[in-house]
PDB file of N, CA and C in Angstrom:
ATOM      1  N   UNK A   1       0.826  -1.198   0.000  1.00  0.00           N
ATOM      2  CA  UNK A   1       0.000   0.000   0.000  1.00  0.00           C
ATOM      3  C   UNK A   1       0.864   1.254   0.000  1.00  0.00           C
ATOM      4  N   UNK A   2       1.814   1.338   0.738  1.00  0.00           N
ATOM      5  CA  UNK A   2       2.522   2.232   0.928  1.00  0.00           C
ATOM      6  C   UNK A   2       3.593   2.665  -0.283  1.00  0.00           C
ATOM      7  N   UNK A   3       3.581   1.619  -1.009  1.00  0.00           N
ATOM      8  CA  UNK A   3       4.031   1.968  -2.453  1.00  0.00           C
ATOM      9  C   UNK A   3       3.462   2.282  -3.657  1.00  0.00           C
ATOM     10  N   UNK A   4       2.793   2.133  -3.664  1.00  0.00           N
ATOM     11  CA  UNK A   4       0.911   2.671  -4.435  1.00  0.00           C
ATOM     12  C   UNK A   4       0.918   4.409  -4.181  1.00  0.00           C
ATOM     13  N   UNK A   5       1.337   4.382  -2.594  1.00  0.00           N
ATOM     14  CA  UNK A   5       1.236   5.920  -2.462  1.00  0.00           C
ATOM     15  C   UNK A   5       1.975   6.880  -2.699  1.00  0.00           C
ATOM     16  N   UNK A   6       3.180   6.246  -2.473  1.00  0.00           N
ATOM     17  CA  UNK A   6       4.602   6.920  -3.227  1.00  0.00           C
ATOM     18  C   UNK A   6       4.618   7.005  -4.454  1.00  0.00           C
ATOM     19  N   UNK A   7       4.098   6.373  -5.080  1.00  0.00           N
ATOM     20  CA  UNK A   7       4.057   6.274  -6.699  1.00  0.00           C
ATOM     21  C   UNK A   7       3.202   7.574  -7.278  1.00  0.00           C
ATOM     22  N   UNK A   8       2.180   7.432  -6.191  1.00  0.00           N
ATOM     23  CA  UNK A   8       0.923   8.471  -6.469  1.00  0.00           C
ATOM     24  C   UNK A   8       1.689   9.937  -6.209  1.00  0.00           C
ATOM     25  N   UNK A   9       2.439   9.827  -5.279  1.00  0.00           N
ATOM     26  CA  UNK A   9       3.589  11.535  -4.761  1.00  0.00           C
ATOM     27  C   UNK A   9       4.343  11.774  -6.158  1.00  0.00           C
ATOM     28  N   UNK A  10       5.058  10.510  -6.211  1.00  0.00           N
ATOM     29  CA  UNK A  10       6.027  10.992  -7.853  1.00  0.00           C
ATOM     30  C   UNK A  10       5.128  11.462  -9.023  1.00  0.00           C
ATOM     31  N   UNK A  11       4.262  10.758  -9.032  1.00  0.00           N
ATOM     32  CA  UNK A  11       3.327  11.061 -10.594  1.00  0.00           C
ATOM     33  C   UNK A  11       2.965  12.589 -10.281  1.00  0.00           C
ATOM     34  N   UNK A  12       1.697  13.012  -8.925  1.00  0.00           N
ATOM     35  CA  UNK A  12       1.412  14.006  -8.722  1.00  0.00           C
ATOM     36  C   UNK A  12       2.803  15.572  -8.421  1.00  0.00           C
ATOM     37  N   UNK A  13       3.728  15.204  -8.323  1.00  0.00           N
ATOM     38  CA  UNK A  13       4.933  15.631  -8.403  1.00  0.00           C
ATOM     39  C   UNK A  13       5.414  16.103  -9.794  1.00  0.00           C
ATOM     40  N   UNK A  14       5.476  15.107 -10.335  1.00  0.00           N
ATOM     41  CA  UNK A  14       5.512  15.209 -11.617  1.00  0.00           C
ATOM     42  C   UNK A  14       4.771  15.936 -12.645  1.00  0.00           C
ATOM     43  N   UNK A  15       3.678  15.925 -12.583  1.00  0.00           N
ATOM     44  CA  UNK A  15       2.317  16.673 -13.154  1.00  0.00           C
ATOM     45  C   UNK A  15       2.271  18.269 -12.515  1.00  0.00           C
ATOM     46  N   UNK A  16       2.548  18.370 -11.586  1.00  0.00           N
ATOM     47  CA  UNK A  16       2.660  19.623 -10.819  1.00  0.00           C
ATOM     48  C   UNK A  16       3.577  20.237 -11.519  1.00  0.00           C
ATOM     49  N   UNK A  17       4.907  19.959 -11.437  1.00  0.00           N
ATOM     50  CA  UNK A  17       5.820  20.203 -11.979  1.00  0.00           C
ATOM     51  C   UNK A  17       5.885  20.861 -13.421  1.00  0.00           C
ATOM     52  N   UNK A  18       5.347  19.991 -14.348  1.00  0.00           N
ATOM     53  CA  UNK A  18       4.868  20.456 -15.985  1.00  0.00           C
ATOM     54  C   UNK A  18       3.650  21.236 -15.696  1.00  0.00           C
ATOM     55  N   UNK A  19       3.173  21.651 -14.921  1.00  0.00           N
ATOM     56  CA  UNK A  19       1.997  22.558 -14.867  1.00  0.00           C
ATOM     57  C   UNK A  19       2.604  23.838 -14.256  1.00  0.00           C
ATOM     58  N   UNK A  20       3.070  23.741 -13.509  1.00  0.00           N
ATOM     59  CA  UNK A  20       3.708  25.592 -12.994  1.00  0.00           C
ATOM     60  C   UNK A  20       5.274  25.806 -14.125  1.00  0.00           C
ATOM     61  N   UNK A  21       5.803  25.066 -14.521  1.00  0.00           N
ATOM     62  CA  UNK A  21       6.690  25.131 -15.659  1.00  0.00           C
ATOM     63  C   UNK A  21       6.069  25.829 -17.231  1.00  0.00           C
ATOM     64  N   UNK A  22       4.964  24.964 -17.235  1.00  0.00           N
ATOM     65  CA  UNK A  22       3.647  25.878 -18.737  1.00  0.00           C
ATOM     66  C   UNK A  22       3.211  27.343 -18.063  1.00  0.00           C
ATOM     67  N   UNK A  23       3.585  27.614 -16.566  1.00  0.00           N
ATOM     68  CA  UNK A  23       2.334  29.055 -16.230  1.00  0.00           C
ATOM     69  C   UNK A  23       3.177  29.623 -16.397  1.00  0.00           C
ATOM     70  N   UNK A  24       5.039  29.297 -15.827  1.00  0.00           N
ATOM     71  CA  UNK A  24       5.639  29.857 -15.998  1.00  0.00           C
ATOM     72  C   UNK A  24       5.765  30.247 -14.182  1.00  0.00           C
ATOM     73  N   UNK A  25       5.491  29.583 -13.211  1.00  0.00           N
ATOM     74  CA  UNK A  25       5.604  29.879 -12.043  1.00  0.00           C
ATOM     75  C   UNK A  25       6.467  28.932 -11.274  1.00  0.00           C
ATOM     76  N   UNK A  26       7.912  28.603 -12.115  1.00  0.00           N
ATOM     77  CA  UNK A  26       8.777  27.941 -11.505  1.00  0.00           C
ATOM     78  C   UNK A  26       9.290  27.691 -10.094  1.00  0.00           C
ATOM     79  N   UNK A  27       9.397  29.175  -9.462  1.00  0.00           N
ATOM     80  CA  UNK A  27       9.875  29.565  -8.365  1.00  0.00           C
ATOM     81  C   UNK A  27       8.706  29.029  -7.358  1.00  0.00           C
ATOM     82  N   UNK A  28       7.372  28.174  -7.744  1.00  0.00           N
ATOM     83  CA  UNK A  28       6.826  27.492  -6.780  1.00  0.00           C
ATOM     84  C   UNK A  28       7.184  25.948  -6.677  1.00  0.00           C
ATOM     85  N   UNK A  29       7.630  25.727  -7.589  1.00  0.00           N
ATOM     86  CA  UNK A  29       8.300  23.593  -7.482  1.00  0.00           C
ATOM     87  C   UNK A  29       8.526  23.739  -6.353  1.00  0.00           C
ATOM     88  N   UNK A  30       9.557  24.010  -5.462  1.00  0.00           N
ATOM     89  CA  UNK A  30       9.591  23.393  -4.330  1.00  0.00           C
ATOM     90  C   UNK A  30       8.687  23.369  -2.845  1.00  0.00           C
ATOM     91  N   UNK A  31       7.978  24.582  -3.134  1.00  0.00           N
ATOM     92  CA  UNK A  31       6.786  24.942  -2.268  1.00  0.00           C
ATOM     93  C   UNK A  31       5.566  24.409  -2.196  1.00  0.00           C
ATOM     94  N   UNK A  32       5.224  23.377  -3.812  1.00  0.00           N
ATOM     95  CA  UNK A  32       4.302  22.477  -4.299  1.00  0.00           C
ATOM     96  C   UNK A  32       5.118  21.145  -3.970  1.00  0.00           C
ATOM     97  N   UNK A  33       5.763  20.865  -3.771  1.00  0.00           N
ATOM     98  CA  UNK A  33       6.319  19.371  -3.746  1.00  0.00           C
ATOM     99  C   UNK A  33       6.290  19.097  -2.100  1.00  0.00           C
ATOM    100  N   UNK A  34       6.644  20.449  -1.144  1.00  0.00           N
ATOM    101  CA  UNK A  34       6.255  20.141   0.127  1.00  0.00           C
ATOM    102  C   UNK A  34       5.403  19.666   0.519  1.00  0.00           C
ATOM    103  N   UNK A  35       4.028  20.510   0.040  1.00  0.00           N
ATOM    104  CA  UNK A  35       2.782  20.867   0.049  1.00  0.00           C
ATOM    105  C   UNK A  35       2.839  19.470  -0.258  1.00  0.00           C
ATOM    106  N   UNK A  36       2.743  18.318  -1.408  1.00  0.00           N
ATOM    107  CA  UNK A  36       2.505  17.152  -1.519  1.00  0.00           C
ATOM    108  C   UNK A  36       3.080  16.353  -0.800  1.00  0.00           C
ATOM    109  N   UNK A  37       4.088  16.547  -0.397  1.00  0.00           N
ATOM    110  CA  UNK A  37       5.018  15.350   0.553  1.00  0.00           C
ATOM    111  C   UNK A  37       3.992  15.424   1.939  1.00  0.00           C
ATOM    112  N   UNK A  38       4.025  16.601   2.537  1.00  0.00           N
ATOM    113  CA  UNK A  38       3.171  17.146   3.520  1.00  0.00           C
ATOM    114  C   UNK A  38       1.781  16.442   3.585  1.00  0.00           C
ATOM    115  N   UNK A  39       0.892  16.223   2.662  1.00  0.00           N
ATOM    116  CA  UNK A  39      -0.317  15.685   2.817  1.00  0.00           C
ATOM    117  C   UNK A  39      -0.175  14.482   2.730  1.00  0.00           C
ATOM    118  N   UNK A  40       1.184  13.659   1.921  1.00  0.00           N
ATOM    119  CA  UNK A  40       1.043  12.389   2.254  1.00  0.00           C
ATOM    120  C   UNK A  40       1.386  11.842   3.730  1.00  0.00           C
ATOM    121  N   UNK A  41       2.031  12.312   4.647  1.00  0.00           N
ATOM    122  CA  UNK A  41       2.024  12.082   5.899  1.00  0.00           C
ATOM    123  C   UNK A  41       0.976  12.643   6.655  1.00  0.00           C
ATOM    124  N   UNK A  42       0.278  13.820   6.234  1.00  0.00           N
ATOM    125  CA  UNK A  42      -0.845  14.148   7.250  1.00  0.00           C
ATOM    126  C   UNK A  42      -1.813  13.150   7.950  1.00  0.00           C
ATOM    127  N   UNK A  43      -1.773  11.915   7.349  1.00  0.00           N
ATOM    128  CA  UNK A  43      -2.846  11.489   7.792  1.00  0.00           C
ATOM    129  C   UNK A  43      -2.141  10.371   9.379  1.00  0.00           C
ATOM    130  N   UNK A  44      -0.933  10.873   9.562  1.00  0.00           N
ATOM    131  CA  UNK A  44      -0.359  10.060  10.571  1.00  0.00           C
ATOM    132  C   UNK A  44      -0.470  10.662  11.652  1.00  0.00           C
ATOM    133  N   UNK A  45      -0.668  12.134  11.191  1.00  0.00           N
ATOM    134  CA  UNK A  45      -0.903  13.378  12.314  1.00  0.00           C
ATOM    135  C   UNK A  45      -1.885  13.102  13.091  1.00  0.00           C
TER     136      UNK A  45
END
């Protein structure tokens, strides 16, 4: 299961990535990739 979900971080990572790269809002990648890493542990909170 827990690799299902990681998979789901890289893809959604990934997709994020080519989407603020097309707006042209680069300088958010790493502030969006938190933001995703971040919700995949939230639920341990």
């Amino acid at each position: 299961m827990f690799f299902a979900l990681f998979g789901g971080v890289w893809i959604a990572i990934f997709i994020v990535g080519n989407v603020l790269k097309n707006l042209g809002l680069q300088a958010w990648f790493i502030p969006a990739v938190m933001l995703i890493v971040g919700l995949l542990f939230f639920p341990l909170a």
